[in-house]
N, C-alpha and C. Protein backbone atom coordinates (compact mmCIF):
# COMPACT_ATOMS: atom_id res chain seq x y z
N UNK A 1 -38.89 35.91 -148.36
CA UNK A 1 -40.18 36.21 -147.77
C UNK A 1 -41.10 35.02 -147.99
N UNK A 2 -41.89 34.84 -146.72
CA UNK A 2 -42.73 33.55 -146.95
C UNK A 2 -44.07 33.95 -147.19
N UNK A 3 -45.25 33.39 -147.85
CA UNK A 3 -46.93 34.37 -147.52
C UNK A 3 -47.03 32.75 -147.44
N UNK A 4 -48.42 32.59 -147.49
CA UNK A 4 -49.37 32.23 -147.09
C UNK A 4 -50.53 32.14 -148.21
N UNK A 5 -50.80 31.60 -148.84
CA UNK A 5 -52.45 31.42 -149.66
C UNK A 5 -53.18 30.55 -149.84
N UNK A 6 -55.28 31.13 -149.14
CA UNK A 6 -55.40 29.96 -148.63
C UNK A 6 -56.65 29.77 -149.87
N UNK A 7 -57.15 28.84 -149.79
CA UNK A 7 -58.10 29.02 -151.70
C UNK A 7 -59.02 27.49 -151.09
N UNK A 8 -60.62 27.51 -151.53
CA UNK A 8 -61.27 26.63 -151.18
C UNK A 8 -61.09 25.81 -152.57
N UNK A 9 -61.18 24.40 -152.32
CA UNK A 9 -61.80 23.38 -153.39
C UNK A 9 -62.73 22.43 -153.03
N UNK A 10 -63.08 22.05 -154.02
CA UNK A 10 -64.32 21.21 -153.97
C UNK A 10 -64.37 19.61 -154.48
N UNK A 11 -64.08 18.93 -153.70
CA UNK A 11 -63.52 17.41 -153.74
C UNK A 11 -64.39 16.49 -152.69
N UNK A 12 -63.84 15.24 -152.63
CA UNK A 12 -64.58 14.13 -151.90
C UNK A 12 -63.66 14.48 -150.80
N UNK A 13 -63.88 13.31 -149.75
CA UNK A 13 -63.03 13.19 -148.54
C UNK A 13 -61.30 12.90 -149.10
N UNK A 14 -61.38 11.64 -150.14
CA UNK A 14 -60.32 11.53 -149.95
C UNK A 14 -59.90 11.65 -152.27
N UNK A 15 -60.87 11.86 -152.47
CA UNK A 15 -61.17 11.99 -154.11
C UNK A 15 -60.66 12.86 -154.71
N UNK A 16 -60.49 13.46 -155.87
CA UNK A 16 -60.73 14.47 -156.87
C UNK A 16 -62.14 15.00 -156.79
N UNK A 17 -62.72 13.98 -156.88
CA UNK A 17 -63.79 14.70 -157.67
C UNK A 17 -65.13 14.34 -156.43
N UNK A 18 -66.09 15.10 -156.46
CA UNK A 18 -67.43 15.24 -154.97
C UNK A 18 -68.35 14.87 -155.53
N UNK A 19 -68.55 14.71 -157.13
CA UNK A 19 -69.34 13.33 -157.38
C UNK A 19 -68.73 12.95 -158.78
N UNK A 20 -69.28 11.93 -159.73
CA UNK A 20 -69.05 11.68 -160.52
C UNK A 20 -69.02 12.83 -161.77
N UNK A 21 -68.00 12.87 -162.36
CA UNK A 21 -67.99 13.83 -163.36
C UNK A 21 -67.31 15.40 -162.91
N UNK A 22 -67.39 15.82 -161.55
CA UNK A 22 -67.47 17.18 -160.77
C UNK A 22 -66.22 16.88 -160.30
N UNK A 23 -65.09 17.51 -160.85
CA UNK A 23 -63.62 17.08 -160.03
C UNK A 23 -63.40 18.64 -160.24
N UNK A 24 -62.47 18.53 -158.99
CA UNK A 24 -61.31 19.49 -158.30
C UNK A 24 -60.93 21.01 -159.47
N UNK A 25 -60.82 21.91 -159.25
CA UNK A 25 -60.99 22.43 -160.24
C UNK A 25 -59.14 22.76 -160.92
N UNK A 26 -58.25 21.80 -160.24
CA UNK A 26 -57.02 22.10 -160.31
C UNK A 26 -56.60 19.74 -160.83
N UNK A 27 -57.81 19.25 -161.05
CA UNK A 27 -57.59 18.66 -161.83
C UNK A 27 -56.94 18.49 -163.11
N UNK A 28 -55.97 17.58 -163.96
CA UNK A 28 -55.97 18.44 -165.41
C UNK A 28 -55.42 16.49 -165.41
N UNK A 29 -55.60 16.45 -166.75
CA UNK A 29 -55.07 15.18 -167.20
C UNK A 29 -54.19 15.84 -168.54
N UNK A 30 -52.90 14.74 -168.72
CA UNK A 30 -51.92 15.20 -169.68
C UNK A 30 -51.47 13.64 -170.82
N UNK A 31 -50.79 13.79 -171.72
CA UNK A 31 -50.27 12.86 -172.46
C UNK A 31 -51.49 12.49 -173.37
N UNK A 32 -51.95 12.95 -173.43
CA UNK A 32 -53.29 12.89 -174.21
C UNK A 32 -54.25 12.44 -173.71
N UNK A 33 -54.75 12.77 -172.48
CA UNK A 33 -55.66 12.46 -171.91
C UNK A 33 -55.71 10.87 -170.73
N UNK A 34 -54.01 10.94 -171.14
CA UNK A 34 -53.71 9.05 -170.13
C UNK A 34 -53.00 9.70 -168.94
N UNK A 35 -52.81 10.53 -168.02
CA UNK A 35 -52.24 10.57 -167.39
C UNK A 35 -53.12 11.63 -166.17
N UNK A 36 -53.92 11.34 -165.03
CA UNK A 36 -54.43 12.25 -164.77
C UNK A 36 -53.54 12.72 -163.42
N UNK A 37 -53.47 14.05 -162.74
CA UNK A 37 -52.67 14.29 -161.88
C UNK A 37 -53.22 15.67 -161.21
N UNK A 38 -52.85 16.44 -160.58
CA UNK A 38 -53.12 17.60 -159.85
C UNK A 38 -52.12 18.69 -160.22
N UNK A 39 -52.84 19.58 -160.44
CA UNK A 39 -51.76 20.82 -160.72
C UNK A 39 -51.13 21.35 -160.07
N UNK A 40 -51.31 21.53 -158.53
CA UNK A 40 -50.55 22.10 -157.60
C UNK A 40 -49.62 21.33 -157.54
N UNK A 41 -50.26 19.42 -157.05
CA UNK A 41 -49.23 19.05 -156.25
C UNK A 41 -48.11 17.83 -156.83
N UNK A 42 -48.76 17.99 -158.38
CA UNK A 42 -48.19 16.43 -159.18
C UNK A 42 -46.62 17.83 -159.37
N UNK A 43 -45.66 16.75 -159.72
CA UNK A 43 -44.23 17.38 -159.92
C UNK A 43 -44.13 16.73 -161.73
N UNK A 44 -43.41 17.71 -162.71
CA UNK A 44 -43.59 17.16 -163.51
C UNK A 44 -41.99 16.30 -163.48
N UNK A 45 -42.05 14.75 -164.35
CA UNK A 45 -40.56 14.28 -164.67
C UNK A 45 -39.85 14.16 -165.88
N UNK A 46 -38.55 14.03 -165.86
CA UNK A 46 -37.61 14.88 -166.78
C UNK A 46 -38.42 14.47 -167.99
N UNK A 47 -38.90 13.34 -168.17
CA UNK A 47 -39.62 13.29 -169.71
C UNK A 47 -41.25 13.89 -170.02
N UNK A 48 -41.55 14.96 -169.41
CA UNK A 48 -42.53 15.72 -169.01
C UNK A 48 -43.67 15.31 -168.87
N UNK A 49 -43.51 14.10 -168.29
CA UNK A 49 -44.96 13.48 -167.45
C UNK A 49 -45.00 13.93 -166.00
N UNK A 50 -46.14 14.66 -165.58
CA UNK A 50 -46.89 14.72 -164.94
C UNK A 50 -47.15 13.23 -163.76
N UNK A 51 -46.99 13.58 -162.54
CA UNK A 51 -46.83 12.15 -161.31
C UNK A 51 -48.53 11.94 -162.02
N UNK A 52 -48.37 10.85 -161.66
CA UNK A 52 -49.79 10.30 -161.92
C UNK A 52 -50.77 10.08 -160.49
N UNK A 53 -51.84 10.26 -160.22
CA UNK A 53 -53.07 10.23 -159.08
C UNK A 53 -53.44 8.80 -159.33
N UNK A 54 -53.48 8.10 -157.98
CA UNK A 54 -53.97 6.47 -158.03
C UNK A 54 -55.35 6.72 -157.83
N UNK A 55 -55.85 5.17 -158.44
CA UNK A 55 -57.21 4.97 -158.83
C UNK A 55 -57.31 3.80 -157.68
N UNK A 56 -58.70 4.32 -157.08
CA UNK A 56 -59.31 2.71 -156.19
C UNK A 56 -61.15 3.12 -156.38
N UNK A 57 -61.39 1.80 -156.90
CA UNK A 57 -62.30 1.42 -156.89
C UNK A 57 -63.03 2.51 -158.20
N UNK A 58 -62.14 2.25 -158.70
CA UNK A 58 -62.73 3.75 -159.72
C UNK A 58 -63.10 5.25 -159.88
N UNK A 59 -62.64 5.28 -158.58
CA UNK A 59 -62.40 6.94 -158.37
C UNK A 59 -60.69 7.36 -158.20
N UNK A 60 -60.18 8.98 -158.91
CA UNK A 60 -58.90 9.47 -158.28
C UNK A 60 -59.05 9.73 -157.09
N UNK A 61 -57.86 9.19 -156.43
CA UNK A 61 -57.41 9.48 -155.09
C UNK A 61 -56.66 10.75 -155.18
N UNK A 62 -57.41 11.47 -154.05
CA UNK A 62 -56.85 13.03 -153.91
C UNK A 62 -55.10 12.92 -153.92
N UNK A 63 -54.44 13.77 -154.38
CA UNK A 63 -52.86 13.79 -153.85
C UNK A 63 -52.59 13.59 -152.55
N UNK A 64 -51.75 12.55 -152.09
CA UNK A 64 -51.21 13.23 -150.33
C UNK A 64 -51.02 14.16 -150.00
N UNK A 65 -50.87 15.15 -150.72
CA UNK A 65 -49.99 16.42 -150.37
C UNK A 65 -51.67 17.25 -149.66
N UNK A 66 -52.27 16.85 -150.76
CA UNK A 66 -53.52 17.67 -151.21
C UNK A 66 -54.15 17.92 -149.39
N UNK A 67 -54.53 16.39 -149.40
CA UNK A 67 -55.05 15.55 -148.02
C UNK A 67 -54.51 16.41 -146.89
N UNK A 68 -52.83 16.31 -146.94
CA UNK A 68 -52.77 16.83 -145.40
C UNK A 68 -52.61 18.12 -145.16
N UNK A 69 -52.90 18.78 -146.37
CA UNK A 69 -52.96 20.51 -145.81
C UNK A 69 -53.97 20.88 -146.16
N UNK A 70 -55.22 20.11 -146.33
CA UNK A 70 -56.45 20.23 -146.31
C UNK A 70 -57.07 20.62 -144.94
N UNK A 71 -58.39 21.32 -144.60
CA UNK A 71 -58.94 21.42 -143.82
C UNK A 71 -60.47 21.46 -144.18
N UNK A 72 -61.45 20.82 -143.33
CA UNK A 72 -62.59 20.99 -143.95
C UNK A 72 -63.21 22.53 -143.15
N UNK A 73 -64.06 23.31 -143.63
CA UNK A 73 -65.20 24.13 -143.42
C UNK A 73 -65.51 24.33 -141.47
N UNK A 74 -64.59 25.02 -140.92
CA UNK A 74 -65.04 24.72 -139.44
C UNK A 74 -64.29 24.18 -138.55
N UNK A 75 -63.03 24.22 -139.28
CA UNK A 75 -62.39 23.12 -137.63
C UNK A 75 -60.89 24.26 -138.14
């Protein structure tokens, strides 16, 4: 059986976080605080790290995954 669940978050266009400090609420950082990633969409690996979320310009970049099954408010 397949469902469907659809759940709002609150992020930048392409970010974690919609301003400084205010990230995603499925954010989580691991390894003691060095590894930041997404809970839905990071996969963990065999040595139980958590994929890691790239950084530009000093902000996390949302997951790909995150991005393309995103929709904004209206469309």
């Amino acid at each position: 059986m397949k469902q469907t669940i659809k759940f709002e978050i609150e992020c930048g266009e392409k970010t974690c976080a919609s301003e400084p400090g205010k990230f995603c609420r499925f954010f989580q950082v691991s390894r003691f605080g060095t590894i930041p990633s997404c809970k839905l969409f990071s996969e963990q690996g065999a040595r139980g790290n958590w994929e890691p979320l790239e950084e530009k310009d000093g902000w996390l970049q949302r997951h790909p995954e995150c991005i393309r099954r995103s929709k904004e408010d209206g469309n």
